[in-house]
N, C-alpha and C. Protein backbone atom coordinates (compact mmCIF):
# COMPACT_ATOMS: atom_id res chain seq x y z
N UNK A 1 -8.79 48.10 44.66
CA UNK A 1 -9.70 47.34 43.81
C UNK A 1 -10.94 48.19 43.53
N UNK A 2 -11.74 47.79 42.04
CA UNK A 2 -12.63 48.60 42.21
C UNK A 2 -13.64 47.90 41.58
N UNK A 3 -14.97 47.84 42.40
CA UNK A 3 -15.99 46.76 42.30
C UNK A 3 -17.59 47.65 41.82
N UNK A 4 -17.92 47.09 40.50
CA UNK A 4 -18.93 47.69 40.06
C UNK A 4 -20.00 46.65 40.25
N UNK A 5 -20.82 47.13 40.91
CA UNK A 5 -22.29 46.09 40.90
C UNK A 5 -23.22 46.64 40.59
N UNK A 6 -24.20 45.97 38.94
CA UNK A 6 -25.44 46.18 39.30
C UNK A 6 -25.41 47.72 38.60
N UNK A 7 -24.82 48.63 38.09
CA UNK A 7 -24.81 49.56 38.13
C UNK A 7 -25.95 50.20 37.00
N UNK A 8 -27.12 50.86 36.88
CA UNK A 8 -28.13 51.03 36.08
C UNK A 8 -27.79 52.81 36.26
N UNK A 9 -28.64 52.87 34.65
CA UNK A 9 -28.93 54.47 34.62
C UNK A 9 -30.20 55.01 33.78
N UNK A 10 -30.88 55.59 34.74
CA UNK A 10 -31.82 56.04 33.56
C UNK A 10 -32.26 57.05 33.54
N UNK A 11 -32.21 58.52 32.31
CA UNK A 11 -32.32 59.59 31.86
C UNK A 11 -33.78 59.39 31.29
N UNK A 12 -34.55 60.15 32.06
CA UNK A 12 -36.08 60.00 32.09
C UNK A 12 -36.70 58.56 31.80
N UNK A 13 -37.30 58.25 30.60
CA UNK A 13 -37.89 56.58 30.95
C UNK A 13 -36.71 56.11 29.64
N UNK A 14 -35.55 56.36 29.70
CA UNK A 14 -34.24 55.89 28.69
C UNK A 14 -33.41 55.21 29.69
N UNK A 15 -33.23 54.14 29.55
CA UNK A 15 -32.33 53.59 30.10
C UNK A 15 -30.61 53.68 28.89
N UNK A 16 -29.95 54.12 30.02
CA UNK A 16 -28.71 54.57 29.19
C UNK A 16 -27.29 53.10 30.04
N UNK A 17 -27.49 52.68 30.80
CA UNK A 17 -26.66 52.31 31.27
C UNK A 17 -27.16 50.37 31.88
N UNK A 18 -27.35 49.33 31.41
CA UNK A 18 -27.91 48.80 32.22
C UNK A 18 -27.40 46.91 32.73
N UNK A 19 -27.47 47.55 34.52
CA UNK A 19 -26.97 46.28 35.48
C UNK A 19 -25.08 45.94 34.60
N UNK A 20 -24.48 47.12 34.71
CA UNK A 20 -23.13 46.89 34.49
C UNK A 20 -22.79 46.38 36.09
N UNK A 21 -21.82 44.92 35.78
CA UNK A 21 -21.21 44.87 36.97
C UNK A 21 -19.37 44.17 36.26
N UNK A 22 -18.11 44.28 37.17
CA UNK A 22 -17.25 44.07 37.00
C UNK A 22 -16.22 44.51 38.30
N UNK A 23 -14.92 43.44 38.09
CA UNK A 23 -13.90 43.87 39.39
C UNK A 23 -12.84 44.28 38.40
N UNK A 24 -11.99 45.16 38.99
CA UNK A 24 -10.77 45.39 38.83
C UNK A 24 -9.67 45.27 39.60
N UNK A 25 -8.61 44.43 39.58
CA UNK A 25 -7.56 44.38 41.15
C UNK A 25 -6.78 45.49 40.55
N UNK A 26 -5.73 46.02 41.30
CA UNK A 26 -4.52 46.66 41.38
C UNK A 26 -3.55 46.27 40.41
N UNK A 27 -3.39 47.40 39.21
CA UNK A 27 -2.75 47.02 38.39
C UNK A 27 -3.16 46.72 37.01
N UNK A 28 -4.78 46.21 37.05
CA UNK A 28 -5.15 45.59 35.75
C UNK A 28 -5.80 47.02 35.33
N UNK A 29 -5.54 47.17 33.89
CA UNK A 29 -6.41 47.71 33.09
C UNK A 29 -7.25 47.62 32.11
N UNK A 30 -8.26 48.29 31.79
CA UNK A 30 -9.56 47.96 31.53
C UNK A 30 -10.21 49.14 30.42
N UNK A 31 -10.75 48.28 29.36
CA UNK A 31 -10.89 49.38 28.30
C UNK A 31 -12.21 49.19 28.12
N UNK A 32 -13.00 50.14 28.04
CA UNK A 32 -14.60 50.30 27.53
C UNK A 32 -14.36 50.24 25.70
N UNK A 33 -15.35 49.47 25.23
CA UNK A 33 -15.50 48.87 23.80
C UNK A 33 -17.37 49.04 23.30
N UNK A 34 -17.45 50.16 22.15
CA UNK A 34 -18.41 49.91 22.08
C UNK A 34 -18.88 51.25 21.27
N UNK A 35 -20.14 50.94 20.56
CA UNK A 35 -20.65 52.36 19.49
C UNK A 35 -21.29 53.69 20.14
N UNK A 36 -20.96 54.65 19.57
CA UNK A 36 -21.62 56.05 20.29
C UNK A 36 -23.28 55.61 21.18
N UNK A 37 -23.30 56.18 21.86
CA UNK A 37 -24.50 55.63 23.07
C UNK A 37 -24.72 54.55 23.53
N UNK A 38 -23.59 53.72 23.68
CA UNK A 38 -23.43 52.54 23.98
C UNK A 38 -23.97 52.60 25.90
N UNK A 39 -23.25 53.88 26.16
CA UNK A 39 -22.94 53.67 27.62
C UNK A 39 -21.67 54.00 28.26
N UNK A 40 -20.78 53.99 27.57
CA UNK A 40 -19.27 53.97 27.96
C UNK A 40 -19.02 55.26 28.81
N UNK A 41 -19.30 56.74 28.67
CA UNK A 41 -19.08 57.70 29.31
C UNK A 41 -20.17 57.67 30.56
N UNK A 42 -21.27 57.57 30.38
CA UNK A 42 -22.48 57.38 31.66
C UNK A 42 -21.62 56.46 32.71
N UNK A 43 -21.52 55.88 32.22
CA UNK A 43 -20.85 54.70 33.29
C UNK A 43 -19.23 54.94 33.66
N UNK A 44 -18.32 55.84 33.31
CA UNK A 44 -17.52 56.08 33.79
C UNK A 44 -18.16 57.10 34.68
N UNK A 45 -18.70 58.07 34.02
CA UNK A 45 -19.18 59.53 35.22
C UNK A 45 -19.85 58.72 36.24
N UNK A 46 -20.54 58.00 36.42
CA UNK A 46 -21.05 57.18 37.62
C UNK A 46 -19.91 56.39 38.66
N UNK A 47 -18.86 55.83 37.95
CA UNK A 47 -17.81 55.16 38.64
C UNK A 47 -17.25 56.36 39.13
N UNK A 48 -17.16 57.31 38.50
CA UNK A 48 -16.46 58.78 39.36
C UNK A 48 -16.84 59.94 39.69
N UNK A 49 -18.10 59.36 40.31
CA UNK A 49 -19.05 60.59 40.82
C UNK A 49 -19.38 61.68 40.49
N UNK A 50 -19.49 62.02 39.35
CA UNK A 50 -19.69 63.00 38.78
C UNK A 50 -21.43 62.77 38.24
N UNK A 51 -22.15 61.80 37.58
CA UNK A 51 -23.25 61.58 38.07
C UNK A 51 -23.97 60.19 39.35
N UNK A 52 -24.86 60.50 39.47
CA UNK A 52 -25.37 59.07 40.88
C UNK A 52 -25.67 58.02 39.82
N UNK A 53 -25.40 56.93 39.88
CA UNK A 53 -26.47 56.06 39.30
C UNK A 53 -27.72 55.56 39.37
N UNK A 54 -28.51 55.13 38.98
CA UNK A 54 -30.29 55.15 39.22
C UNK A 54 -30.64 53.95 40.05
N UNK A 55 -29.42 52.90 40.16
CA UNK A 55 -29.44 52.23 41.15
C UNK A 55 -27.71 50.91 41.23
N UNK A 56 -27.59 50.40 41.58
CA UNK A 56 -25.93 49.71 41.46
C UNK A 56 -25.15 50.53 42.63
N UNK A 57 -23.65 49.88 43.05
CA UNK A 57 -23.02 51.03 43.64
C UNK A 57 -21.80 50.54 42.70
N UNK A 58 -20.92 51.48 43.11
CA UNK A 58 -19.27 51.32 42.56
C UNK A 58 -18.76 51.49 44.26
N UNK A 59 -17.75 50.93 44.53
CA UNK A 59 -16.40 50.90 45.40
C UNK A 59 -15.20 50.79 45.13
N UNK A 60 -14.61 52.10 45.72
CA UNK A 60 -13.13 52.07 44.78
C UNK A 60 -12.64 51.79 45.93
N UNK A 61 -11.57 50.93 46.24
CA UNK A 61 -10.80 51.18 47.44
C UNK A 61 -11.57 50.58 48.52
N UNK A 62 -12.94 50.01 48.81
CA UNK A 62 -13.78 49.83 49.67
C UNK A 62 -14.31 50.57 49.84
N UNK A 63 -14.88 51.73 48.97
CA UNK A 63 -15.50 52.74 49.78
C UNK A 63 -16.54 53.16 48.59
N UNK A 64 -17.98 53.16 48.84
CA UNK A 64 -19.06 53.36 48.30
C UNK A 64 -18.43 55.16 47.68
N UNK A 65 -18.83 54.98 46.38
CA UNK A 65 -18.67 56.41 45.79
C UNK A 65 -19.83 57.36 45.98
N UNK A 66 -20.89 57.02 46.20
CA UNK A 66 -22.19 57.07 46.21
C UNK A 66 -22.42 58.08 47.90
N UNK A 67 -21.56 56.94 48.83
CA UNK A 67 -21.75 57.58 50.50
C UNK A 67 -20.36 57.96 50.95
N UNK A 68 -19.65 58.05 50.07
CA UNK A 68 -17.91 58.67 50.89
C UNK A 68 -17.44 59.19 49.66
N UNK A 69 -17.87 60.44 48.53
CA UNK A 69 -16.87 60.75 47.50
C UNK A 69 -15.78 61.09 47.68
N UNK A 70 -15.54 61.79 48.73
CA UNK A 70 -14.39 62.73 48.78
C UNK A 70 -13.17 61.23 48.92
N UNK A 71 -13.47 60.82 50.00
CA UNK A 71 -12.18 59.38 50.25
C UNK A 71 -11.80 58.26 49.01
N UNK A 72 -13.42 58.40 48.56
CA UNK A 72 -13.29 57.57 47.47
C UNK A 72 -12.42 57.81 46.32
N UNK A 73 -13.00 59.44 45.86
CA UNK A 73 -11.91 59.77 44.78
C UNK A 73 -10.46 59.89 45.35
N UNK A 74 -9.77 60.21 46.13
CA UNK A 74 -8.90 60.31 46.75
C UNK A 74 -7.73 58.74 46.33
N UNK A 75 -8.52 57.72 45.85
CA UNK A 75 -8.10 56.47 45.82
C UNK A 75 -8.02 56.06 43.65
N UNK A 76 -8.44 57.13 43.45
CA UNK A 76 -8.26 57.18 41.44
C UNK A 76 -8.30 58.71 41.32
N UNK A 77 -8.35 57.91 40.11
CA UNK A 77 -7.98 59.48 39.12
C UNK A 77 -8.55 59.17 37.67
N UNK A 78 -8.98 59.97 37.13
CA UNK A 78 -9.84 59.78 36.14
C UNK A 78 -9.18 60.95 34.88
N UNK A 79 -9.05 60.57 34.03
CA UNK A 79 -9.28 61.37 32.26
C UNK A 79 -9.92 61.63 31.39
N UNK A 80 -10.51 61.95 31.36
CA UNK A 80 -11.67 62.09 30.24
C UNK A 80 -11.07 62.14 28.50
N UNK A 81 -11.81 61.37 27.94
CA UNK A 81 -11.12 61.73 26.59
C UNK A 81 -10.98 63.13 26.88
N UNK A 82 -11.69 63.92 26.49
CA UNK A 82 -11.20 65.48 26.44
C UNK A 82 -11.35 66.45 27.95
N UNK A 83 -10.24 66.98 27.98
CA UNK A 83 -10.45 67.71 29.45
C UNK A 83 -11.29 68.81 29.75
N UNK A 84 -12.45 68.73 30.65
CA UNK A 84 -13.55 69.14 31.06
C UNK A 84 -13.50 70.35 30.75
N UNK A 85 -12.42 71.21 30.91
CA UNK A 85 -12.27 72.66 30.81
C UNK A 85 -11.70 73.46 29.83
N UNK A 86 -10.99 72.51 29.58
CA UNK A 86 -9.66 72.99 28.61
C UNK A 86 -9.35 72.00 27.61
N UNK A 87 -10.44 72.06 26.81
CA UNK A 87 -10.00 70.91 25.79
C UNK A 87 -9.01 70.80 24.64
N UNK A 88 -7.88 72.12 24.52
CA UNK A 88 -7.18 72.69 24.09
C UNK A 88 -5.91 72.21 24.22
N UNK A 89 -6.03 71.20 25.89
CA UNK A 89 -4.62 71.11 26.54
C UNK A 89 -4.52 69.28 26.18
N UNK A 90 -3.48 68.90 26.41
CA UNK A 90 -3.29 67.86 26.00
C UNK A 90 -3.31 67.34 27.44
N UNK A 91 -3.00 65.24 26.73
CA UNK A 91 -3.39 64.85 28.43
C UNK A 91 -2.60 65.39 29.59
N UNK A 92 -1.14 65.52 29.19
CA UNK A 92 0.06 65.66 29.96
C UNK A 92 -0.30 66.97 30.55
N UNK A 93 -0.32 67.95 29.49
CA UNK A 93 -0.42 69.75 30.33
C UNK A 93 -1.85 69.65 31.08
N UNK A 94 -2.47 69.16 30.39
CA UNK A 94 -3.93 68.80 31.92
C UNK A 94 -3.71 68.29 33.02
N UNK A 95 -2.15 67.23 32.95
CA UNK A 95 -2.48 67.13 34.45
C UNK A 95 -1.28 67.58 35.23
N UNK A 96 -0.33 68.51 34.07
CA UNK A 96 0.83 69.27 35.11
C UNK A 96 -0.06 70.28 35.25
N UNK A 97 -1.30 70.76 34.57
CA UNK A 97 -1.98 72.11 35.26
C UNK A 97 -2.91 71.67 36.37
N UNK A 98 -3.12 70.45 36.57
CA UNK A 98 -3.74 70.00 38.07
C UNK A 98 -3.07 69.81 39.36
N UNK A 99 -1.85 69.23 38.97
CA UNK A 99 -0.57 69.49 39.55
C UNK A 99 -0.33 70.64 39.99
N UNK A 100 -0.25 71.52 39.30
CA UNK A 100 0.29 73.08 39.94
C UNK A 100 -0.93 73.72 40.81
N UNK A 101 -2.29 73.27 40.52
CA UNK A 101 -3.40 73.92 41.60
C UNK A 101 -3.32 73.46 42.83
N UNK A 102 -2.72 71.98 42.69
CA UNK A 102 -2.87 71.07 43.90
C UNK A 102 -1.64 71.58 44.84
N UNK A 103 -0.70 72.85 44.21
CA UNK A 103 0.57 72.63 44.62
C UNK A 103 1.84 72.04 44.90
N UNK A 104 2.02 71.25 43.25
CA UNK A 104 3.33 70.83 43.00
C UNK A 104 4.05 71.77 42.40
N UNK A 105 4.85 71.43 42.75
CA UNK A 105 6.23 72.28 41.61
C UNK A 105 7.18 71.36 41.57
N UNK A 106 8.05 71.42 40.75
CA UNK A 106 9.52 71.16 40.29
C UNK A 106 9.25 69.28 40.70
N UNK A 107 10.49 68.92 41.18
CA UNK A 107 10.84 67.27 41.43
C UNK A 107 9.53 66.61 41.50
N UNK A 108 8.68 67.28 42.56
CA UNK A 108 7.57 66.63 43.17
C UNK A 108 6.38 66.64 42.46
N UNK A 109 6.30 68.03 41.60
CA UNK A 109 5.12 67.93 40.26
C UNK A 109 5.65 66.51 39.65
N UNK A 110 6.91 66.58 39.36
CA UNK A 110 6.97 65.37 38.19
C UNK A 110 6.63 64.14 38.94
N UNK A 111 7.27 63.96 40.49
CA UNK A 111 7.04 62.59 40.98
C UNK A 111 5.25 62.19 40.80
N UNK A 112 4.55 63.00 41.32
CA UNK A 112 2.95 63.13 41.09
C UNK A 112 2.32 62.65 40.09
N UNK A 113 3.13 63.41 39.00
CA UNK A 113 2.58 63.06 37.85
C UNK A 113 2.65 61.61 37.14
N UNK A 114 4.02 61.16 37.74
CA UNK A 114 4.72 59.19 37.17
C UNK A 114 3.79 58.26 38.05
N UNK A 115 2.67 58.98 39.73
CA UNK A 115 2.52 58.18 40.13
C UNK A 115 1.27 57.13 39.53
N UNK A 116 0.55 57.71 38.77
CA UNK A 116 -0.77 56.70 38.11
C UNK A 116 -0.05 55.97 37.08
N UNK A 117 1.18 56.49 36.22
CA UNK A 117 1.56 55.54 34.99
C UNK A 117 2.18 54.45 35.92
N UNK A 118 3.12 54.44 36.82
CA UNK A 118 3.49 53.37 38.05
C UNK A 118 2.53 52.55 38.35
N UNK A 119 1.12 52.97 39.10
CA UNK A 119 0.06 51.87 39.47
C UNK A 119 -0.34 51.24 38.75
N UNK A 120 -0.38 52.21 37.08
CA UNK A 120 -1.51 51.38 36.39
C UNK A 120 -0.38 50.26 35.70
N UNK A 121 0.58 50.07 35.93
CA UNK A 121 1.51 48.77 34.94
C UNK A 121 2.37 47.84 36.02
């Protein structure tokens, strides 16, 4: 499950993000809706630690993203519309090339790869 409370952001005296809260159980999916600077990317990079938020927490799994990242991410997986590095690659080869760093190959790359389309339906 993953429980957003409260979650605020603010980029000098701009508030970019503000008192988002929402649950997600196992299984449901969830689409951000809304016009350029709405918020939609701030508030994912905050749900996945990539920035802190200015105050709110997120818990994925039970576990504060904020005071346990490593366990936390360990429990999602995240996409970015375009991939951070390689925006060249499509979603799939972005994540058989994450796959192969992590050390999959062959049967088990592919099992890896079916396991988020499995959770998320």
């Amino acid at each position: 499950m993953i429980e957003i409370k409260n979650l605020t952001k603010f980029f000098g005296p701009k508030k970019a993000v503000n008192n988002v809260s929402f649950e997600l159980k196992k299984g449901e999916v969830l689409g951000f809706l809304g016009p350029n600077g709405a918020g939609k990317s701030t508030t994912m990079r905050m749900i996945t630690g990539f920035i802190p938020p200015t105050s709110g927490t997120a818990i994925i799994g039970g576990v504060d993203i904020t005071k346990s990242p490593i366990e936390a991410l360990q429990k999602i997986g995240y996409l970015p519309e375009n991939a951070p590095v390689y925006p060249e690659m499509t979603a799939r080869s972005f994540l058989e090339f994450c796959a192969e760093v992590r050390g999959f190959s062959g049967v088990e790359k592919t099992k890896e790869l079916m396991k988020p389309l499995k959770n998320a339906f």
